[in-house]
PDB file of N, CA and C in Angstrom:
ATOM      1  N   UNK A   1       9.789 -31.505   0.333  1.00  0.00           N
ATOM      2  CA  UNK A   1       9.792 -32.329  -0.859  1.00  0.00           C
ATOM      3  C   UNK A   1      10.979 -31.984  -1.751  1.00  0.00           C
ATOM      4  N   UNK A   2      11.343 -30.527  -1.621  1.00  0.00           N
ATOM      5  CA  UNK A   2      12.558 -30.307  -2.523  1.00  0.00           C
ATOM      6  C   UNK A   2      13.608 -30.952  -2.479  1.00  0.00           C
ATOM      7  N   UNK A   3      14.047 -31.213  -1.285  1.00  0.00           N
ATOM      8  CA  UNK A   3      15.327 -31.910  -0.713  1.00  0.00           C
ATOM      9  C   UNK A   3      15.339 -33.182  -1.178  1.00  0.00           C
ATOM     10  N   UNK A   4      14.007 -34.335  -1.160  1.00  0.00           N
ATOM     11  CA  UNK A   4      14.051 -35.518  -1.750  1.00  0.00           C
ATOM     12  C   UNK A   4      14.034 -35.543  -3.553  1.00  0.00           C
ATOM     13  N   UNK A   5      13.786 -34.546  -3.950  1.00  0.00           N
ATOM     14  CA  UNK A   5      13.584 -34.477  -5.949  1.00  0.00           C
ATOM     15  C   UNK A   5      15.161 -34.372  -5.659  1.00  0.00           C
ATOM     16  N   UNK A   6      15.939 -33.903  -5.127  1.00  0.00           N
ATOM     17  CA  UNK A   6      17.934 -34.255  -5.796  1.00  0.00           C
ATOM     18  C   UNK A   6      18.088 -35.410  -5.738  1.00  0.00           C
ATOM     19  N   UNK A   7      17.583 -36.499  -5.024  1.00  0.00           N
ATOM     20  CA  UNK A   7      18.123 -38.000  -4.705  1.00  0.00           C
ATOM     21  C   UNK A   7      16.844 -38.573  -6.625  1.00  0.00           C
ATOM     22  N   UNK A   8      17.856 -39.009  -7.544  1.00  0.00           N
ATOM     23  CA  UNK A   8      17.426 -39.515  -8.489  1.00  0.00           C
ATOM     24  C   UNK A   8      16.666 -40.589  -8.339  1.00  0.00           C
ATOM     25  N   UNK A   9      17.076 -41.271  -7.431  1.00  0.00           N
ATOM     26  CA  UNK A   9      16.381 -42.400  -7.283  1.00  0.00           C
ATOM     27  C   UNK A   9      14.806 -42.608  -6.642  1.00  0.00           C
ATOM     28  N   UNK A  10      14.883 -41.927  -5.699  1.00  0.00           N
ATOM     29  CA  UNK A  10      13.714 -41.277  -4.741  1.00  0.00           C
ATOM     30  C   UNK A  10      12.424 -41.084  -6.141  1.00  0.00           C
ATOM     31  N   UNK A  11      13.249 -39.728  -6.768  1.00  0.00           N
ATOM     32  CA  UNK A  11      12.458 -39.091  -7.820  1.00  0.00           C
ATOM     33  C   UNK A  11      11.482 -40.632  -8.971  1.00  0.00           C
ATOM     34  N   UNK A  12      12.432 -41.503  -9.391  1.00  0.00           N
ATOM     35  CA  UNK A  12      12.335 -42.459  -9.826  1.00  0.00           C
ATOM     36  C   UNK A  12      11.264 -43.151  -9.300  1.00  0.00           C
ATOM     37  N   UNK A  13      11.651 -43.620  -8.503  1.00  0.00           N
ATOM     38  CA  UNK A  13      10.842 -44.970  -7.785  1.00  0.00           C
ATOM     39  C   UNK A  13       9.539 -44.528  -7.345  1.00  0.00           C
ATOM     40  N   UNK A  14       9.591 -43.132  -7.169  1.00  0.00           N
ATOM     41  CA  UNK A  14       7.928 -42.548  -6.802  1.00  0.00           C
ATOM     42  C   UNK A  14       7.242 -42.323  -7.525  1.00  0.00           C
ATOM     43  N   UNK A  15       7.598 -41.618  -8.718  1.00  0.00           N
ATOM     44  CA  UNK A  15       6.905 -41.845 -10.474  1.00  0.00           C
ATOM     45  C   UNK A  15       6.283 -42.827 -10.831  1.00  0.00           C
ATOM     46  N   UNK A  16       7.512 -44.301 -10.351  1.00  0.00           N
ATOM     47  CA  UNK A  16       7.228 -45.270 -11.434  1.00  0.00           C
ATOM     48  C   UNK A  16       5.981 -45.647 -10.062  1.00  0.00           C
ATOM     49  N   UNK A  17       6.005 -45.454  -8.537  1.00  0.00           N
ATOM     50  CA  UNK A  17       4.491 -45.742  -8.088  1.00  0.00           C
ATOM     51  C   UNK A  17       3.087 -45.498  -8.223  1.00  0.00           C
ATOM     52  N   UNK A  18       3.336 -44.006  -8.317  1.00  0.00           N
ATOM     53  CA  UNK A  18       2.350 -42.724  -8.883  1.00  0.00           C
ATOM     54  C   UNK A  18       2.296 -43.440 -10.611  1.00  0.00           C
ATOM     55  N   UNK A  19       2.712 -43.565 -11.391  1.00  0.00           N
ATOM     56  CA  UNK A  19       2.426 -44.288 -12.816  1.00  0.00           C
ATOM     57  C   UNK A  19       1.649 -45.197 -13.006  1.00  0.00           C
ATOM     58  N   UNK A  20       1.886 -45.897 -11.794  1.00  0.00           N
ATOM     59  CA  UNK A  20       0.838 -47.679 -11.153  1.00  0.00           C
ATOM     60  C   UNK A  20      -0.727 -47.092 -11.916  1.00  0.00           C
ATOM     61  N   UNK A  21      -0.474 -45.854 -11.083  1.00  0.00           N
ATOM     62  CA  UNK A  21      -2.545 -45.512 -10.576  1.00  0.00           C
ATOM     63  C   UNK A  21      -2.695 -44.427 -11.806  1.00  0.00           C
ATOM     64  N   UNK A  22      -2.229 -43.478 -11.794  1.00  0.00           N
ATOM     65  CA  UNK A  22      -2.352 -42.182 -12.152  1.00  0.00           C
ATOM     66  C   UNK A  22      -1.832 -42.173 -13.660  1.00  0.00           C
ATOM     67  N   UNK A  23      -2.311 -41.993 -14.526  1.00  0.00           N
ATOM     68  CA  UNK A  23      -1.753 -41.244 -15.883  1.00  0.00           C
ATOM     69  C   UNK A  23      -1.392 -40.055 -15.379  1.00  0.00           C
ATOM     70  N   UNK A  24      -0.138 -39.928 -15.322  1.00  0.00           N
ATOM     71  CA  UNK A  24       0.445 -38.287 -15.361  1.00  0.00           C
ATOM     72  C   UNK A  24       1.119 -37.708 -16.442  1.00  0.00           C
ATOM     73  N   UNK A  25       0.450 -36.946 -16.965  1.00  0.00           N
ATOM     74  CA  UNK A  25       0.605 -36.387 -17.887  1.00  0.00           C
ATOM     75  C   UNK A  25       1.133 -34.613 -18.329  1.00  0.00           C
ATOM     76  N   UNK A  26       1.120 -33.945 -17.393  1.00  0.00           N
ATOM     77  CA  UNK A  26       1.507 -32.796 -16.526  1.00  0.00           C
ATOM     78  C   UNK A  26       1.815 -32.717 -15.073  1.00  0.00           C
ATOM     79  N   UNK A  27       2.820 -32.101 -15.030  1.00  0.00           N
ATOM     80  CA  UNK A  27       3.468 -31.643 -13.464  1.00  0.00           C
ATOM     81  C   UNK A  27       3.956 -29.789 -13.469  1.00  0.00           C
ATOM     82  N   UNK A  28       4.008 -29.498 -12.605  1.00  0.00           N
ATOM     83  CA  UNK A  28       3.881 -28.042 -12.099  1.00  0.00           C
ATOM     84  C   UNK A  28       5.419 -28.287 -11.447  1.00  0.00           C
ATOM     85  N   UNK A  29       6.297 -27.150 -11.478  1.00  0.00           N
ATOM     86  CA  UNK A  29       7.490 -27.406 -11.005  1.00  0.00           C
ATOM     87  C   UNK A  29       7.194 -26.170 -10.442  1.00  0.00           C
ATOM     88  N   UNK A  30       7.366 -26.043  -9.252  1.00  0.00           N
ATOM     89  CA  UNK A  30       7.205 -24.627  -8.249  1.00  0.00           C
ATOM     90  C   UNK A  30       8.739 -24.488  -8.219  1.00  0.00           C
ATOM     91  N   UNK A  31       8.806 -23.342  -8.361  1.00  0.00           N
ATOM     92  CA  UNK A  31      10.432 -22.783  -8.202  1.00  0.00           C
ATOM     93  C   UNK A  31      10.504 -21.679  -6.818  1.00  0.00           C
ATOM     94  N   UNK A  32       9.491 -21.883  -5.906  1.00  0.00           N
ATOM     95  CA  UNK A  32       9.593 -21.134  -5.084  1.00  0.00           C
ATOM     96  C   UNK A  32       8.723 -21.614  -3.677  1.00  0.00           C
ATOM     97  N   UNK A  33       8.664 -21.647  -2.528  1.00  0.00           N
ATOM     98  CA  UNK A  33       7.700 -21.964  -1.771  1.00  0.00           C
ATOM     99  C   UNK A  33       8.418 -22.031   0.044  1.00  0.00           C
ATOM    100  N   UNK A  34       7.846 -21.158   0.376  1.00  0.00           N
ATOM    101  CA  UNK A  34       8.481 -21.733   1.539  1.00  0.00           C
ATOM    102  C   UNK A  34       9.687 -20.979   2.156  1.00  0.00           C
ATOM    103  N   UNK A  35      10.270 -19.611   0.682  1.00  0.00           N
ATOM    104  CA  UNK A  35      11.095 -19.075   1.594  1.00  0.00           C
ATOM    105  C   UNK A  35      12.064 -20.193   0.740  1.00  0.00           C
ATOM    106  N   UNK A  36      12.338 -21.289  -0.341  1.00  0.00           N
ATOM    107  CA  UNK A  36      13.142 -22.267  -0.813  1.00  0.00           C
ATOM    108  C   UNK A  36      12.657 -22.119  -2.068  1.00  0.00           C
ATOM    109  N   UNK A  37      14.196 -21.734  -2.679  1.00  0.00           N
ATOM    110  CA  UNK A  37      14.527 -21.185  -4.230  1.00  0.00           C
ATOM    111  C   UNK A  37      15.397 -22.091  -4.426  1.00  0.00           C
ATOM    112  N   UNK A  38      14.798 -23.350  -5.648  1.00  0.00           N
ATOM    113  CA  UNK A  38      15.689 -25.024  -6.097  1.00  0.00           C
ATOM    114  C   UNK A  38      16.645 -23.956  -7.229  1.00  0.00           C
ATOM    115  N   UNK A  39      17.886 -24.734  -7.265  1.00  0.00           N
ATOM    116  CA  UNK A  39      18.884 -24.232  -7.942  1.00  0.00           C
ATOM    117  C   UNK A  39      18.754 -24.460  -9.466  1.00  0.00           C
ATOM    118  N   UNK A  40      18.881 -23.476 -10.210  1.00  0.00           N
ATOM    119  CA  UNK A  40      17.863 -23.866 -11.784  1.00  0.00           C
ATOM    120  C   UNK A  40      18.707 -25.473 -12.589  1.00  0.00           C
ATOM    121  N   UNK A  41      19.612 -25.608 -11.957  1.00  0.00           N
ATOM    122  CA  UNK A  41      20.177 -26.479 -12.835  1.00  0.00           C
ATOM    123  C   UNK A  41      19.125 -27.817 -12.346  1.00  0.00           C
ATOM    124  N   UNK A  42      18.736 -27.947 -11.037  1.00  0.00           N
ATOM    125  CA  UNK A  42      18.178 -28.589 -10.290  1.00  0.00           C
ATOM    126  C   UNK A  42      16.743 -28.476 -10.783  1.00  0.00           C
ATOM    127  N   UNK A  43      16.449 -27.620 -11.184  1.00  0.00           N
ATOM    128  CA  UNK A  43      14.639 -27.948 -12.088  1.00  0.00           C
ATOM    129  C   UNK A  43      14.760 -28.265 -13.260  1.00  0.00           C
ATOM    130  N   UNK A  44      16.091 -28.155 -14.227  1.00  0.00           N
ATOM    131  CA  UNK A  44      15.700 -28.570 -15.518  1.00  0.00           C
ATOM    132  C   UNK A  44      16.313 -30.193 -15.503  1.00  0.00           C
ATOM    133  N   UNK A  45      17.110 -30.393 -14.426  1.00  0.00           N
ATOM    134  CA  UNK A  45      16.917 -31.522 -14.299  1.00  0.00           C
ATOM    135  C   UNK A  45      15.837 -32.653 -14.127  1.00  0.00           C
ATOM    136  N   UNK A  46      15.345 -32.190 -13.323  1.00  0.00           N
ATOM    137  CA  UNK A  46      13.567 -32.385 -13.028  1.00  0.00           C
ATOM    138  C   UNK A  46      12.735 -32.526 -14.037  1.00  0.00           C
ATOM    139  N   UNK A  47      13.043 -30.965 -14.873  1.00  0.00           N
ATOM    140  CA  UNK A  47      12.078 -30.838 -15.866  1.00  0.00           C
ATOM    141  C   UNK A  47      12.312 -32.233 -17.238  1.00  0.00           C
ATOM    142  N   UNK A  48      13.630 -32.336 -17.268  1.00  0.00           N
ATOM    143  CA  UNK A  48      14.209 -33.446 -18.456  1.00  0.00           C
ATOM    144  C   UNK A  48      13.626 -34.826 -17.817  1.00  0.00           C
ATOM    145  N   UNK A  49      13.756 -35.034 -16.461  1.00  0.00           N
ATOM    146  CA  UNK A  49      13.514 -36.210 -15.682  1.00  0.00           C
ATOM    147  C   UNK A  49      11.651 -36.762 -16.485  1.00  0.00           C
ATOM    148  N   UNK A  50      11.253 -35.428 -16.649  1.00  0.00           N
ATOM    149  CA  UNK A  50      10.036 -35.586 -16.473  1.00  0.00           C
ATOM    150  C   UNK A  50       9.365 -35.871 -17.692  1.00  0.00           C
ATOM    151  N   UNK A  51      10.360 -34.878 -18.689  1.00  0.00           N
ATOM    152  CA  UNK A  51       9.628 -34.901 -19.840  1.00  0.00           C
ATOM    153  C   UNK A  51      10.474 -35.983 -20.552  1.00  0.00           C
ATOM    154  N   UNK A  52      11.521 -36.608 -20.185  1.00  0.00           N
ATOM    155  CA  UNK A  52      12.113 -37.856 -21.158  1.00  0.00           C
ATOM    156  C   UNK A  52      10.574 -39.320 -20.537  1.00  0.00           C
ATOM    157  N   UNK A  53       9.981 -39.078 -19.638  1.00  0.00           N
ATOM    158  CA  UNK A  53       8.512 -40.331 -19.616  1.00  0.00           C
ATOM    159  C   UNK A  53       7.176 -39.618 -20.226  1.00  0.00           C
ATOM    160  N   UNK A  54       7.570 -38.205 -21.215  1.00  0.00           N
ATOM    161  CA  UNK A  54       6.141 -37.929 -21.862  1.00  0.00           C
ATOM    162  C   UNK A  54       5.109 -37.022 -21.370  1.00  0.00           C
ATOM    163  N   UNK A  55       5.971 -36.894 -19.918  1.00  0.00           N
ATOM    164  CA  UNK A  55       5.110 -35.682 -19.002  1.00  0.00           C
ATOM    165  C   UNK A  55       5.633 -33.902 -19.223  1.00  0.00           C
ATOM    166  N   UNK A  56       4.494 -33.311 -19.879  1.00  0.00           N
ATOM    167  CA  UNK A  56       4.881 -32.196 -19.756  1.00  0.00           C
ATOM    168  C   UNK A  56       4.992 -31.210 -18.594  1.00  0.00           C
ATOM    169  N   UNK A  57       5.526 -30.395 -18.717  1.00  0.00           N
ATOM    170  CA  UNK A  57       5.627 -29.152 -17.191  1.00  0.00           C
ATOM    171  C   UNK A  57       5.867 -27.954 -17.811  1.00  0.00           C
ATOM    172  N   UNK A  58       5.318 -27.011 -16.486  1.00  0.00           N
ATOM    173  CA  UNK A  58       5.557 -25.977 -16.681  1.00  0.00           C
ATOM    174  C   UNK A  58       5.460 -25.616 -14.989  1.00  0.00           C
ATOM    175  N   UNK A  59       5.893 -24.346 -15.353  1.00  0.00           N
ATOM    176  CA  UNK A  59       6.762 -23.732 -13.687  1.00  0.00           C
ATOM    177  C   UNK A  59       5.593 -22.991 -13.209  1.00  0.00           C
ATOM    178  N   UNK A  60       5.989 -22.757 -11.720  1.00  0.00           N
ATOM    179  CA  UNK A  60       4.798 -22.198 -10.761  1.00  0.00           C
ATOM    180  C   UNK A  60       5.765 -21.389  -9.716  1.00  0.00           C
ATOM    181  N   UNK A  61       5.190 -20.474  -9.405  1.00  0.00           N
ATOM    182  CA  UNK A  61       5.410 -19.466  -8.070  1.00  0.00           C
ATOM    183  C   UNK A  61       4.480 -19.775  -7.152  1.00  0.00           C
ATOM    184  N   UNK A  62       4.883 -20.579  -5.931  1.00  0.00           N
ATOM    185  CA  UNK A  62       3.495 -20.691  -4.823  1.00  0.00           C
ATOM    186  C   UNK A  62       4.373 -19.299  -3.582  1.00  0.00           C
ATOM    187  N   UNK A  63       3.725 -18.134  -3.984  1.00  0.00           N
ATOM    188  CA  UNK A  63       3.922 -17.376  -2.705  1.00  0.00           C
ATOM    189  C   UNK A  63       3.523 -17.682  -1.173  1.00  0.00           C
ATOM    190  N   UNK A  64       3.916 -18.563  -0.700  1.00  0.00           N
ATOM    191  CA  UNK A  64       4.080 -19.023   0.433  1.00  0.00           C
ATOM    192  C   UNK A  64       5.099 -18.393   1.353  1.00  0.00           C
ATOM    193  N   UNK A  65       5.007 -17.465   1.908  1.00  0.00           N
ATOM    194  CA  UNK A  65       6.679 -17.315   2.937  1.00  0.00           C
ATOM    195  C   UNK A  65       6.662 -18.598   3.934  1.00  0.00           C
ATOM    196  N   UNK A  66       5.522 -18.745   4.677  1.00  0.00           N
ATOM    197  CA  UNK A  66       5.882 -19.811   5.652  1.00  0.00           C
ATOM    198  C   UNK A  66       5.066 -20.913   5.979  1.00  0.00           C
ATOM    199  N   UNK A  67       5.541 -22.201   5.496  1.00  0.00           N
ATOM    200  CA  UNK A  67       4.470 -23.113   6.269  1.00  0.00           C
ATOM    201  C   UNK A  67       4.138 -23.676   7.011  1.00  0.00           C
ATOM    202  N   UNK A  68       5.504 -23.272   8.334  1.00  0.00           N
ATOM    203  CA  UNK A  68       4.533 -23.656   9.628  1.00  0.00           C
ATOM    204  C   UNK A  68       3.859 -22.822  10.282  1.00  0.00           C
ATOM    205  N   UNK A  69       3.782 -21.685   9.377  1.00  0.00           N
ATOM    206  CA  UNK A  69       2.116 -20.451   9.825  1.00  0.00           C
ATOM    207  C   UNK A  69       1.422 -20.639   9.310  1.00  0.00           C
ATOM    208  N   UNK A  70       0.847 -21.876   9.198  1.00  0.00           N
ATOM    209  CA  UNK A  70      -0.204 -22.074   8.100  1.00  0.00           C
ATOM    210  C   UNK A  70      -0.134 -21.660   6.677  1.00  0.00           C
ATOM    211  N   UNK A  71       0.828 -21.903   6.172  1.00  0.00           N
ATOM    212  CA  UNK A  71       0.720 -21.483   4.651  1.00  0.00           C
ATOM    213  C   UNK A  71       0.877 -19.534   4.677  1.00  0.00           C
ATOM    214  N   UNK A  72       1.479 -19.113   5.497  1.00  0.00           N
ATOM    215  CA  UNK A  72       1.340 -17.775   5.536  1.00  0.00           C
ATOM    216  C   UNK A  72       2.139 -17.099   4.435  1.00  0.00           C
ATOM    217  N   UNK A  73       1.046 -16.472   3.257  1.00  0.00           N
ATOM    218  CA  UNK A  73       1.366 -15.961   2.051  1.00  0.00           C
ATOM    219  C   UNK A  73       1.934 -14.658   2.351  1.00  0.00           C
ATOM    220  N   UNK A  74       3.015 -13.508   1.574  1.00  0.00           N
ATOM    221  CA  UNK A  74       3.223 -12.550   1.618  1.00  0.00           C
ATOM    222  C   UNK A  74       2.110 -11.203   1.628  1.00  0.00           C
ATOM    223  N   UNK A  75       2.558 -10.544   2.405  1.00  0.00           N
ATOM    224  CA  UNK A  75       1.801  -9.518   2.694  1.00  0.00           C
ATOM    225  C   UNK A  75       1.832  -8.119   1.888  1.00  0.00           C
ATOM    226  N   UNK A  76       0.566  -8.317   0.730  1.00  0.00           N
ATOM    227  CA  UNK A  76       1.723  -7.224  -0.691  1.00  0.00           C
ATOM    228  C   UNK A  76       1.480  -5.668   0.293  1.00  0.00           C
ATOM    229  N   UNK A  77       0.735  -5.308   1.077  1.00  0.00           N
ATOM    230  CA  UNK A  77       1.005  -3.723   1.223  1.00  0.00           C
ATOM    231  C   UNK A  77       2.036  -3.717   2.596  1.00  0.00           C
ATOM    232  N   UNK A  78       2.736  -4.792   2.684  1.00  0.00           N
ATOM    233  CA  UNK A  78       4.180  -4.581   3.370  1.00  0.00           C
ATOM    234  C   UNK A  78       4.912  -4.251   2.100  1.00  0.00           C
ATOM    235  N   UNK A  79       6.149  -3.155   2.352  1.00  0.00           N
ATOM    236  CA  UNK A  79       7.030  -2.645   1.106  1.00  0.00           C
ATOM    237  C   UNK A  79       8.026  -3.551   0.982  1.00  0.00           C
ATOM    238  N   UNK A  80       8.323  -4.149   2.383  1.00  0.00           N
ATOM    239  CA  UNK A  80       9.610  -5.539   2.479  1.00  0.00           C
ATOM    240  C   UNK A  80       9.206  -6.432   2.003  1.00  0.00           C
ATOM    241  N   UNK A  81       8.008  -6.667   1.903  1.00  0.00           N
ATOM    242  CA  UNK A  81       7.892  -8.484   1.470  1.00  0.00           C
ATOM    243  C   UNK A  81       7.053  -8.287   0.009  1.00  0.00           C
ATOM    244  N   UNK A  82       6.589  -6.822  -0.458  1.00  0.00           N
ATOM    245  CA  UNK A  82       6.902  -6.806  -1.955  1.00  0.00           C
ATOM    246  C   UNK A  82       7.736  -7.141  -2.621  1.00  0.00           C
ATOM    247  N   UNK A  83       9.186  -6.483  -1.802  1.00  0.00           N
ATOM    248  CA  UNK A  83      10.138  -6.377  -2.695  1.00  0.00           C
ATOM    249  C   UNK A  83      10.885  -7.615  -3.106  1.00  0.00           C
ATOM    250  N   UNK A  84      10.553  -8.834  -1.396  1.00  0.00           N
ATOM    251  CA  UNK A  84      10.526 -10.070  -1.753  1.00  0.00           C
ATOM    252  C   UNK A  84      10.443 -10.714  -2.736  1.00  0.00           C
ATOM    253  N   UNK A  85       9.088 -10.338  -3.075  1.00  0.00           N
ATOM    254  CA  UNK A  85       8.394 -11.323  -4.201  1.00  0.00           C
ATOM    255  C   UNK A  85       8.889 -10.894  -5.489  1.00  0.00           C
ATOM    256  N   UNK A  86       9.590  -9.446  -5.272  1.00  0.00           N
ATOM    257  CA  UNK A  86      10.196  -9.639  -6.696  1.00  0.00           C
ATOM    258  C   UNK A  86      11.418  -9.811  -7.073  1.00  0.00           C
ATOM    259  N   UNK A  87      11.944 -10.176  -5.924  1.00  0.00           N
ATOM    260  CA  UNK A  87      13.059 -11.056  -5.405  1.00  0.00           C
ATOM    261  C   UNK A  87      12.837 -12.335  -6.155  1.00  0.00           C
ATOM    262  N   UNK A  88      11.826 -12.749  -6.019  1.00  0.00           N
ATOM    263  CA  UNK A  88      11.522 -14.347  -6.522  1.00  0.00           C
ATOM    264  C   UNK A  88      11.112 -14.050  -7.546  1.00  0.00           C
ATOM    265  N   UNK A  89      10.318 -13.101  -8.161  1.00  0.00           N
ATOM    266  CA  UNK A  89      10.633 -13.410  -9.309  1.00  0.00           C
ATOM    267  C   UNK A  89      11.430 -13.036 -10.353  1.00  0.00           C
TER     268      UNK A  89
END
């Protein structure tokens, strides 16, 4: 999904579908997932995208390392993939 939020238009046209049905009124901007860290200029873009239609946000960490292991979350009493996570954050 990250890769399609840079195409403005994409971002656009799916809002204004999701708007049809849904009052959205909050969104969650994950800055992490997957092992994929969005470039910050690239979330406050997002974030302005979002909040110039009235929707507030706020940011999220989904510790995910991988999701074609099923969502396989980090392993905190590994010392490497601690140090990961504080890598991310």
């Amino acid at each position: 999904m990250y890769q399609k939020m840079t195409d403005s238009k994409w971002l656009e046209d799916n809002f204004n579908v999701l708007q049809k049905y849904f009052k959205i009124d909050k969104v969650y901007l994950e800055t992490h997932r997957d092992m994929i860290v969005p470039e910050k200029e690239l979330v406050l873009k997002i974030k302005d995208f979002f909040e110039s239609r009235g929707v507030k946000t706020s940011g999220g960490i989904a510790f995910v390392a991988s999701e074609r292991q099923l969502s396989r979350t980090f392993c905190y009493s590994n010392p490497e993939e601690r140090e990961k996570v504080k890598d991310i954050v």
